[in-house]
Structure formats: structure tokens, C-alpha cells
PDB file of N, CA and C in Angstrom:
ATOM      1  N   UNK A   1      23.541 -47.300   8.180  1.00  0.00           N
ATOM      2  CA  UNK A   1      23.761 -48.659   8.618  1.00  0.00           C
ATOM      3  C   UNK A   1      24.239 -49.486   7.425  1.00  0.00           C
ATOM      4  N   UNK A   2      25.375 -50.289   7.724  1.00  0.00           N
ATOM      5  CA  UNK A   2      25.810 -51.575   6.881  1.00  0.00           C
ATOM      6  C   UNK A   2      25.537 -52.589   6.982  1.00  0.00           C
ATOM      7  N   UNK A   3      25.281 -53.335   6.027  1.00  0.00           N
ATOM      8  CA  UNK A   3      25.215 -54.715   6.462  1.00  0.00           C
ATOM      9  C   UNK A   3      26.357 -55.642   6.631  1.00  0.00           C
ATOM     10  N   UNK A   4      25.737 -56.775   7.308  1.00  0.00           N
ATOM     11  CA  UNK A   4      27.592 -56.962   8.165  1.00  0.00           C
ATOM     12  C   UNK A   4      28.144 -57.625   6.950  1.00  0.00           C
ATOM     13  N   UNK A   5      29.422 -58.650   7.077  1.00  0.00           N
ATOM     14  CA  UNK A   5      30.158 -59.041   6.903  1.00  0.00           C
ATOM     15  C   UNK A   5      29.640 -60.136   5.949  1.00  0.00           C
ATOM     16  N   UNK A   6      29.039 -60.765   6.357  1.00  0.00           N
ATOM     17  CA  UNK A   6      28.428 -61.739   5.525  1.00  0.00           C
ATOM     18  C   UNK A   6      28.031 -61.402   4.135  1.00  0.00           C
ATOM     19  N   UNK A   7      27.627 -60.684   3.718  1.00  0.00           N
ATOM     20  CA  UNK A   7      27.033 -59.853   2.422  1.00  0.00           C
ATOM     21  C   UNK A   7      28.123 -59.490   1.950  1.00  0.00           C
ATOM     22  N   UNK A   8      28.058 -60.046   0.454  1.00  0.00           N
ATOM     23  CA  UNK A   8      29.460 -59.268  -0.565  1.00  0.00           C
ATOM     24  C   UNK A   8      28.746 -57.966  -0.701  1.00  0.00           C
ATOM     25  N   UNK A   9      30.075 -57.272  -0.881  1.00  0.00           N
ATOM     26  CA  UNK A   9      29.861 -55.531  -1.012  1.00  0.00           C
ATOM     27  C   UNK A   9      29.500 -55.658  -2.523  1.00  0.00           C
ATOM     28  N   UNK A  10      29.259 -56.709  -3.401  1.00  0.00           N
ATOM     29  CA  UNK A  10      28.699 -56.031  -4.488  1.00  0.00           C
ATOM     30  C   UNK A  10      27.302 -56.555  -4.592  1.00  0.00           C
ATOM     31  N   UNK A  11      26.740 -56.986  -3.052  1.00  0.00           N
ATOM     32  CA  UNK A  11      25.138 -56.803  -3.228  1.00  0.00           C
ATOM     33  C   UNK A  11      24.694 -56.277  -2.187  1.00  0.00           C
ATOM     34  N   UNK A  12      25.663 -54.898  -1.892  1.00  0.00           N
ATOM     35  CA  UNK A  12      25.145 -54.135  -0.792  1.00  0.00           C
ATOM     36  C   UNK A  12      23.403 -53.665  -1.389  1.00  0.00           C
ATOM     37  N   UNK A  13      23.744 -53.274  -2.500  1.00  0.00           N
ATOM     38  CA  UNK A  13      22.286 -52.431  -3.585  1.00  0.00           C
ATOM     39  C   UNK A  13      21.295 -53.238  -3.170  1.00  0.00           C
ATOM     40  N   UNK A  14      21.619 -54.380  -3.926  1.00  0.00           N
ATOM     41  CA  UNK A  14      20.426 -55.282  -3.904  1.00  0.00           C
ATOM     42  C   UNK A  14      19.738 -55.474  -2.116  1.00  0.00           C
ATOM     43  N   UNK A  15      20.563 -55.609  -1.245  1.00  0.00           N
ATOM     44  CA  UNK A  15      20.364 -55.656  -0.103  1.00  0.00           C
ATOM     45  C   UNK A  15      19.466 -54.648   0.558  1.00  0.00           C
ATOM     46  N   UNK A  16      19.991 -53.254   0.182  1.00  0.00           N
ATOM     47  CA  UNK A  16      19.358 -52.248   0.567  1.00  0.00           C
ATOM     48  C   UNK A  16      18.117 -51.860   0.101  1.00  0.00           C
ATOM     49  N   UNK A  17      17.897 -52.409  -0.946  1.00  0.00           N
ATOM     50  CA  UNK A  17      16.439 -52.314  -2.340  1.00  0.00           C
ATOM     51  C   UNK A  17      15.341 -53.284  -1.176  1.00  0.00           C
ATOM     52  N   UNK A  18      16.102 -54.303  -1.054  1.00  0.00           N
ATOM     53  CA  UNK A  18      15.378 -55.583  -0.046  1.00  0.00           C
ATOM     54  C   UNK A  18      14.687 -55.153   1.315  1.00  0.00           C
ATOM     55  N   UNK A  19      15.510 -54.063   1.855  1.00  0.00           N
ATOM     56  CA  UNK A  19      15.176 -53.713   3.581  1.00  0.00           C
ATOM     57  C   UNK A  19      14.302 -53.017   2.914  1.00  0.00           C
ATOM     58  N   UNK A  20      14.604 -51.649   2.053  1.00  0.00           N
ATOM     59  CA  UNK A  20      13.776 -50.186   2.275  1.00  0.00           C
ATOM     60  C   UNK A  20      12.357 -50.732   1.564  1.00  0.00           C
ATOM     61  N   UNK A  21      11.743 -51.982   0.450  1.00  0.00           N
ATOM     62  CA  UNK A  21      11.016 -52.554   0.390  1.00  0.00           C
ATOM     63  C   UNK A  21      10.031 -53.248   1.494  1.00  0.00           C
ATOM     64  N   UNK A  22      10.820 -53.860   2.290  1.00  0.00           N
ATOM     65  CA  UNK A  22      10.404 -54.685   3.637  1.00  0.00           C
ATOM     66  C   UNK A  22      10.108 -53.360   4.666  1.00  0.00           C
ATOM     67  N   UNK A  23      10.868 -52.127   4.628  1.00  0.00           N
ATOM     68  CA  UNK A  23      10.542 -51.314   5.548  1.00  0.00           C
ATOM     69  C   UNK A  23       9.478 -50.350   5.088  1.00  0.00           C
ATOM     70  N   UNK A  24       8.438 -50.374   3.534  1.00  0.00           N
ATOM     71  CA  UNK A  24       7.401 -49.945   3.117  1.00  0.00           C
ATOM     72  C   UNK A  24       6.233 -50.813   3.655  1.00  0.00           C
ATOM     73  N   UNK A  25       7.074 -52.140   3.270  1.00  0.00           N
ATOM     74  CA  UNK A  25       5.577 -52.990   3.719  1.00  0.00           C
ATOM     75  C   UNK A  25       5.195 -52.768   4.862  1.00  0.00           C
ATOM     76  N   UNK A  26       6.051 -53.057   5.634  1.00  0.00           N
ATOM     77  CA  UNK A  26       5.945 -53.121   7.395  1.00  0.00           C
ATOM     78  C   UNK A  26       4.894 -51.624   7.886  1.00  0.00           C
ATOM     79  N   UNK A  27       5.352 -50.968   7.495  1.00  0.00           N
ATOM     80  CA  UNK A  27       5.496 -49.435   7.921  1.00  0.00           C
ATOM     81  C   UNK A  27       3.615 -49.450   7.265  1.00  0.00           C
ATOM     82  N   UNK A  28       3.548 -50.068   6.462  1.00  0.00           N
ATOM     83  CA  UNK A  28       2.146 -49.906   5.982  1.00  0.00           C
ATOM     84  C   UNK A  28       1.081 -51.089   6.863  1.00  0.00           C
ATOM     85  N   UNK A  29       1.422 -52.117   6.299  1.00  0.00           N
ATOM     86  CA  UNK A  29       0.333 -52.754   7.472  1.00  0.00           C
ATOM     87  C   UNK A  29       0.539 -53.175   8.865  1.00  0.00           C
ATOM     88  N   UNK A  30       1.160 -52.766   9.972  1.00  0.00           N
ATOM     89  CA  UNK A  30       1.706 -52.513  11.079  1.00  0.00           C
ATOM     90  C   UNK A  30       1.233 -50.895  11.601  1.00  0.00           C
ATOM     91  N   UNK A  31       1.559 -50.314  10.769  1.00  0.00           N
ATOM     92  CA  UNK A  31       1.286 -48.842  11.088  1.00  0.00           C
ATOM     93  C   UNK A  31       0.346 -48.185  10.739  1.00  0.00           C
ATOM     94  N   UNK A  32      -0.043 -48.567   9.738  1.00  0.00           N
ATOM     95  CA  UNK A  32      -1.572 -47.211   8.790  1.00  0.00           C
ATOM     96  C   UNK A  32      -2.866 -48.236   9.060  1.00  0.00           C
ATOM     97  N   UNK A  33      -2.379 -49.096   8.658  1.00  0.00           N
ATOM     98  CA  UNK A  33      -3.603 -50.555   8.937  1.00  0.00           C
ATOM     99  C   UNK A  33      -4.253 -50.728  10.028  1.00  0.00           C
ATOM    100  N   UNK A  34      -3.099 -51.570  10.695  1.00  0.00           N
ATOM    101  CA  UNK A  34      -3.831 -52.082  12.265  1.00  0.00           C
ATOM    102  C   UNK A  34      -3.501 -50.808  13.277  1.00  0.00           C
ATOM    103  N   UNK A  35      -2.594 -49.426  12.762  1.00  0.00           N
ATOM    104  CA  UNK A  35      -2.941 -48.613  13.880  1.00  0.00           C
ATOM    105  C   UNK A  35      -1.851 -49.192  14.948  1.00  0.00           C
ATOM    106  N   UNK A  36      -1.164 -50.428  14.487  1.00  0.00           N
ATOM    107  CA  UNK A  36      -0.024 -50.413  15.741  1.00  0.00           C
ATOM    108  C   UNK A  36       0.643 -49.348  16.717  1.00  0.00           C
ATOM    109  N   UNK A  37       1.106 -48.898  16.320  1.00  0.00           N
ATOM    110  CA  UNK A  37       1.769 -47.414  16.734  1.00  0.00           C
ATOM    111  C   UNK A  37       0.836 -46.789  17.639  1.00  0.00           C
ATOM    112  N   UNK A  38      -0.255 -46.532  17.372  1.00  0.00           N
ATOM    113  CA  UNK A  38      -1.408 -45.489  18.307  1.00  0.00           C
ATOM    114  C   UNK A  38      -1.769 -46.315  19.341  1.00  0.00           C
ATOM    115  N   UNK A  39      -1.828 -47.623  18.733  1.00  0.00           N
ATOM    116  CA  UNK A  39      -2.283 -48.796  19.828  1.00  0.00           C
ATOM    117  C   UNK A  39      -1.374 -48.833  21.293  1.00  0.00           C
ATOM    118  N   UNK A  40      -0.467 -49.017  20.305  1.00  0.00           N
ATOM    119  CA  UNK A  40       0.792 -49.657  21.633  1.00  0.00           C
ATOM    120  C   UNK A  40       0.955 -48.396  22.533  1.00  0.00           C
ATOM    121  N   UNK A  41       1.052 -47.372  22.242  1.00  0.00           N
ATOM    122  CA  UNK A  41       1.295 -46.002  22.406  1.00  0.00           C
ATOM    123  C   UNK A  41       0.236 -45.650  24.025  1.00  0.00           C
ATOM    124  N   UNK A  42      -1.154 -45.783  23.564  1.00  0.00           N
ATOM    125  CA  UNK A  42      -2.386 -45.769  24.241  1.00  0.00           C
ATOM    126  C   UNK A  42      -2.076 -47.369  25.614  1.00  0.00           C
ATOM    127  N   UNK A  43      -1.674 -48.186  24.970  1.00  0.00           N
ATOM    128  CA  UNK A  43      -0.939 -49.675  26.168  1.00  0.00           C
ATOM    129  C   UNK A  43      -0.436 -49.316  27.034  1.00  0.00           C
ATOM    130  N   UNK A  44       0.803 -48.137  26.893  1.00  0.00           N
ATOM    131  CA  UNK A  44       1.859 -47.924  27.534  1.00  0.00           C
ATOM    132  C   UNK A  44       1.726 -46.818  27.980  1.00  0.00           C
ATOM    133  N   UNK A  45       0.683 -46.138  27.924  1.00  0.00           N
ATOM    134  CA  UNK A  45       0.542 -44.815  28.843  1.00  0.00           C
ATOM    135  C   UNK A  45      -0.195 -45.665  29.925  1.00  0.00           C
ATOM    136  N   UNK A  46      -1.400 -46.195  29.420  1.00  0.00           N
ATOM    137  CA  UNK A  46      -2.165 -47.208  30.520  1.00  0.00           C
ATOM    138  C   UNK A  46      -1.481 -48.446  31.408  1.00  0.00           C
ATOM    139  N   UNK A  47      -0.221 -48.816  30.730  1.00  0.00           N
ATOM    140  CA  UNK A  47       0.426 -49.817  31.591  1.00  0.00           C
ATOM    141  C   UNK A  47       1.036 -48.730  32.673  1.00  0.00           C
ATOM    142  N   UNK A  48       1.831 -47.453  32.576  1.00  0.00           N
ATOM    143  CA  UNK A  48       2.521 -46.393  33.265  1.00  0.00           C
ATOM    144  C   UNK A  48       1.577 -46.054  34.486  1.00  0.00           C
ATOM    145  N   UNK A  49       0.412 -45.655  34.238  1.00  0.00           N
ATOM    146  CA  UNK A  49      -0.703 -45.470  34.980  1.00  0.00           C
ATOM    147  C   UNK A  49      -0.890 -46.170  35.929  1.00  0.00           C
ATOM    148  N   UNK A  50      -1.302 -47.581  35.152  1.00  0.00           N
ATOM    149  CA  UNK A  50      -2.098 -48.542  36.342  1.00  0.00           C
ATOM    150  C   UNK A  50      -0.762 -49.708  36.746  1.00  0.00           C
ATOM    151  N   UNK A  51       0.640 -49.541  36.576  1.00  0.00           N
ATOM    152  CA  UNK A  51       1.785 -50.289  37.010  1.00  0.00           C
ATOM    153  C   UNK A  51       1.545 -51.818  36.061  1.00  0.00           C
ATOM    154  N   UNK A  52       0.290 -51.966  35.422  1.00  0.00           N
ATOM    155  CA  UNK A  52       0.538 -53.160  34.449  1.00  0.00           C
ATOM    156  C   UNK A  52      -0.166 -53.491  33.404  1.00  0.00           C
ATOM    157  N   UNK A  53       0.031 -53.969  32.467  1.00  0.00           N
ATOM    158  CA  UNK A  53      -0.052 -53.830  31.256  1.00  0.00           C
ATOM    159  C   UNK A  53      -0.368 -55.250  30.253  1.00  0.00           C
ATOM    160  N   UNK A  54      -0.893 -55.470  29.292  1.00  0.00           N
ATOM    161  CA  UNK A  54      -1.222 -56.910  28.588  1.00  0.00           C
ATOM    162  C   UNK A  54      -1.168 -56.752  27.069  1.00  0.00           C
ATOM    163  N   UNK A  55      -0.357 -57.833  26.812  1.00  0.00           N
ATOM    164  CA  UNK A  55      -0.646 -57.455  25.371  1.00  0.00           C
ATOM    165  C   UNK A  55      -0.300 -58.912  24.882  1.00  0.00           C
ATOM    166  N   UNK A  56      -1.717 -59.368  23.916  1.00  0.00           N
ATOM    167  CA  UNK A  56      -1.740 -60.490  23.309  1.00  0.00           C
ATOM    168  C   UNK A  56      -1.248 -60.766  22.118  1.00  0.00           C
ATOM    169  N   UNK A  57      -0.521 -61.254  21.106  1.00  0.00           N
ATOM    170  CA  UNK A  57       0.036 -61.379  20.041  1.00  0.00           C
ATOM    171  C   UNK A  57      -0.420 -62.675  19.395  1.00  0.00           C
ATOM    172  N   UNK A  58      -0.538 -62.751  18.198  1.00  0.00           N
ATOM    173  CA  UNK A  58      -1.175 -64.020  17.605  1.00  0.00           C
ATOM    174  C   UNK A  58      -0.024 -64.398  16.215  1.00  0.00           C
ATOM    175  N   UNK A  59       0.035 -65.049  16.047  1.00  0.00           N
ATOM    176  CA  UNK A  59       0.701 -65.410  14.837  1.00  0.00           C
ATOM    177  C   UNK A  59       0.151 -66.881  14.107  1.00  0.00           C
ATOM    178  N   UNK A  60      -0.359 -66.626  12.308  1.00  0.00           N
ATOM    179  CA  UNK A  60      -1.363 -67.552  11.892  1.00  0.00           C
ATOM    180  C   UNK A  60      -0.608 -67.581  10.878  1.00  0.00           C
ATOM    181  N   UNK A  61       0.124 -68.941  10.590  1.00  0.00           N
ATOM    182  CA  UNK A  61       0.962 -69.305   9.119  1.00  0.00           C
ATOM    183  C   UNK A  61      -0.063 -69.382   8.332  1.00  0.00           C
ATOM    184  N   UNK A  62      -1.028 -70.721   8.501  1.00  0.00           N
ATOM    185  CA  UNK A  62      -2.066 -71.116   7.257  1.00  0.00           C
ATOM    186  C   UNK A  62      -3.176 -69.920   7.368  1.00  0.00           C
ATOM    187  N   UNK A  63      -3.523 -69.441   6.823  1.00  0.00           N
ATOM    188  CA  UNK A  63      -5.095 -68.295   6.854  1.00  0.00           C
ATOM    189  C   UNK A  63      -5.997 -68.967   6.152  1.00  0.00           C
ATOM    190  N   UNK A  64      -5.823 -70.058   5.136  1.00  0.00           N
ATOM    191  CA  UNK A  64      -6.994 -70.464   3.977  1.00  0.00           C
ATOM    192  C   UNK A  64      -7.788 -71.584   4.902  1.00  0.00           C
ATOM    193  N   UNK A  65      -7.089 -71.962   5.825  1.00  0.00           N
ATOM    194  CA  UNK A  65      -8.073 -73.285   7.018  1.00  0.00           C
ATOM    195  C   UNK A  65      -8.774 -72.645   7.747  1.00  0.00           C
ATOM    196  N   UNK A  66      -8.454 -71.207   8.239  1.00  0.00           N
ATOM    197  CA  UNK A  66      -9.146 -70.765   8.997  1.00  0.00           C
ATOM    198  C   UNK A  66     -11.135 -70.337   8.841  1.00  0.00           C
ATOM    199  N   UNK A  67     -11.975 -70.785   9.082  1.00  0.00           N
ATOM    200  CA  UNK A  67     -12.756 -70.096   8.456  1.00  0.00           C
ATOM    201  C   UNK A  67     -13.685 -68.765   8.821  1.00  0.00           C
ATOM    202  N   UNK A  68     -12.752 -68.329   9.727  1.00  0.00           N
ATOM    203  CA  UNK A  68     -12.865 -66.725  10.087  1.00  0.00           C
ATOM    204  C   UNK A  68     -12.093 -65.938   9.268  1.00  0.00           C
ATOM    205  N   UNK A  69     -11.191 -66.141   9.045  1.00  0.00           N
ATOM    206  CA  UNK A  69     -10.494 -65.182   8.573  1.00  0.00           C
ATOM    207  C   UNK A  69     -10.460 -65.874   6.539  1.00  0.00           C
ATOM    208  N   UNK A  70     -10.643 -66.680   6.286  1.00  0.00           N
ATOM    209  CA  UNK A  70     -11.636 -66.945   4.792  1.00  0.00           C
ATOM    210  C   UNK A  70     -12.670 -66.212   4.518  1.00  0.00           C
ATOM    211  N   UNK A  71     -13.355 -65.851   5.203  1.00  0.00           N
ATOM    212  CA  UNK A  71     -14.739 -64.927   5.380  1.00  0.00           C
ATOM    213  C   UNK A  71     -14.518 -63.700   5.665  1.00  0.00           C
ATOM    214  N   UNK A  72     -13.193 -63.046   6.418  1.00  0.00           N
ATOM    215  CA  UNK A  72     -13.492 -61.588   6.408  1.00  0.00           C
ATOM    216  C   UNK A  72     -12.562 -61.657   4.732  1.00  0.00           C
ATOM    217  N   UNK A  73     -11.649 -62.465   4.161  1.00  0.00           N
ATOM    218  CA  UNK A  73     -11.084 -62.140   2.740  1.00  0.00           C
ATOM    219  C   UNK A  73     -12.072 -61.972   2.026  1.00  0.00           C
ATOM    220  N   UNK A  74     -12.860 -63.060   1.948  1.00  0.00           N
ATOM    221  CA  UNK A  74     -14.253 -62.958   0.821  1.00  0.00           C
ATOM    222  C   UNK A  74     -14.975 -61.584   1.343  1.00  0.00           C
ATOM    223  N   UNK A  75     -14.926 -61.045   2.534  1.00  0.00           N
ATOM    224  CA  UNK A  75     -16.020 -59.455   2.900  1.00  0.00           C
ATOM    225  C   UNK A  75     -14.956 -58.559   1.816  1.00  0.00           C
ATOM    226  N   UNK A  76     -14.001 -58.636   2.574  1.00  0.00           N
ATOM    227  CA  UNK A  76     -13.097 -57.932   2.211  1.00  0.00           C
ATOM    228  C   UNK A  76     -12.903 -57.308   0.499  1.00  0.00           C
ATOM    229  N   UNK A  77     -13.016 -58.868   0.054  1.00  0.00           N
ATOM    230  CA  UNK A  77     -12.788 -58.397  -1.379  1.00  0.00           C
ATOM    231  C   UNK A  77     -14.236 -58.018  -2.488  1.00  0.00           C
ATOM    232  N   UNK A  78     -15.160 -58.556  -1.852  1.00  0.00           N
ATOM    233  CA  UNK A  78     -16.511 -58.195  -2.014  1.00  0.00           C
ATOM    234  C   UNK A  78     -16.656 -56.393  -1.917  1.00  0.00           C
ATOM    235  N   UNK A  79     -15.789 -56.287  -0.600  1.00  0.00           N
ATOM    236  CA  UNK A  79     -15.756 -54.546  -0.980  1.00  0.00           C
ATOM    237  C   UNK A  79     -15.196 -53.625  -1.723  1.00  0.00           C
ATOM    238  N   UNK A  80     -13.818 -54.469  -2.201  1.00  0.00           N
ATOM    239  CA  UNK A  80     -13.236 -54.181  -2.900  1.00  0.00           C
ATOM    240  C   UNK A  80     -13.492 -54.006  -4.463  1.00  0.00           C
ATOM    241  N   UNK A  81     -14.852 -55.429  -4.737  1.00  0.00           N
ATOM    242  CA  UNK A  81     -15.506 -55.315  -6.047  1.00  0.00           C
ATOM    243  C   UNK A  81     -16.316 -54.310  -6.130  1.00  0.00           C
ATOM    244  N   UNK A  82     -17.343 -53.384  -4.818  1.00  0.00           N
ATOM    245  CA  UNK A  82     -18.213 -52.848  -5.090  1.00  0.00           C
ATOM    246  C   UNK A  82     -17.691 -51.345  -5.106  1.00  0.00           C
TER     247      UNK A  82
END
């Protein structure tokens, strides 16, 4: 795959350094982490099955207001110290 037109061909490199980076991250907490993949996988045999299917999605810009998810960082890194 190329990238289109827009991109000078002399930062195809840099471009490609950019995706296959973005496609480590992804691939790691999407996939090994939350188990996406097995998840959705296990959704869609059960949506096939029973003709329907649910799937909730969340998206959280600020995380430091939250104070659920402040508290699993502090568990988190607490485990990380021990």
C-alpha cells in the first residue's frame, strides 16, 4: 500500500515508520490487552446464533477527572511498584 497523493514521495519513509509504529501500538492494546479480537470474535458467533447482537463502545478524552479510572492508574501502578 501507498500513500496517496498528498504525501511528498520523499516522506514516504517517514510515513511508513509512522503507520507500522501506530500499527504496534494498536495491535498491542486492542489486541493482547483488552482481548479485542477474541471478544468481538465470541459477539459475532453469538450475534449469528441468536440473529442479534450489542456492542457498547465508550470513548474518554480526559481520564485524570475521572475518578474511576484515577484509581485503577494508582492500582495499576502500585502493581507495577511491587
Amino acid at each position: 500500500m501507498t500513500p496517496s497523493e498528498a504525501v511528498d514521495e520523499s516522506e514516504y519513509d517517514l510515513y511508513k515508520k509512522f503507520c507500522r509504529t501506530l500499527e504496534v501500538v494498536l495491535q498491542r492494546i486492542f489486541v493482547r490487552e483488552a482481548k479485542l479480537k477474541s471478544r468481538m470474535k465470541i459477539a459475532s458467533r453469538a450475534a449469528m446464533t441468536c440473529e442479534i447482537g450489542w456492542m457498547k463502545l465508550l470513548y474518554q478524552r480526559d481520564l485524570a477527572t475521572d475518578p474511576i479510572i484515577v484509581q485503577r492508574m494508582n492500582d495499576i501502578q502500585d502493581n507495577l511498584r511491587r
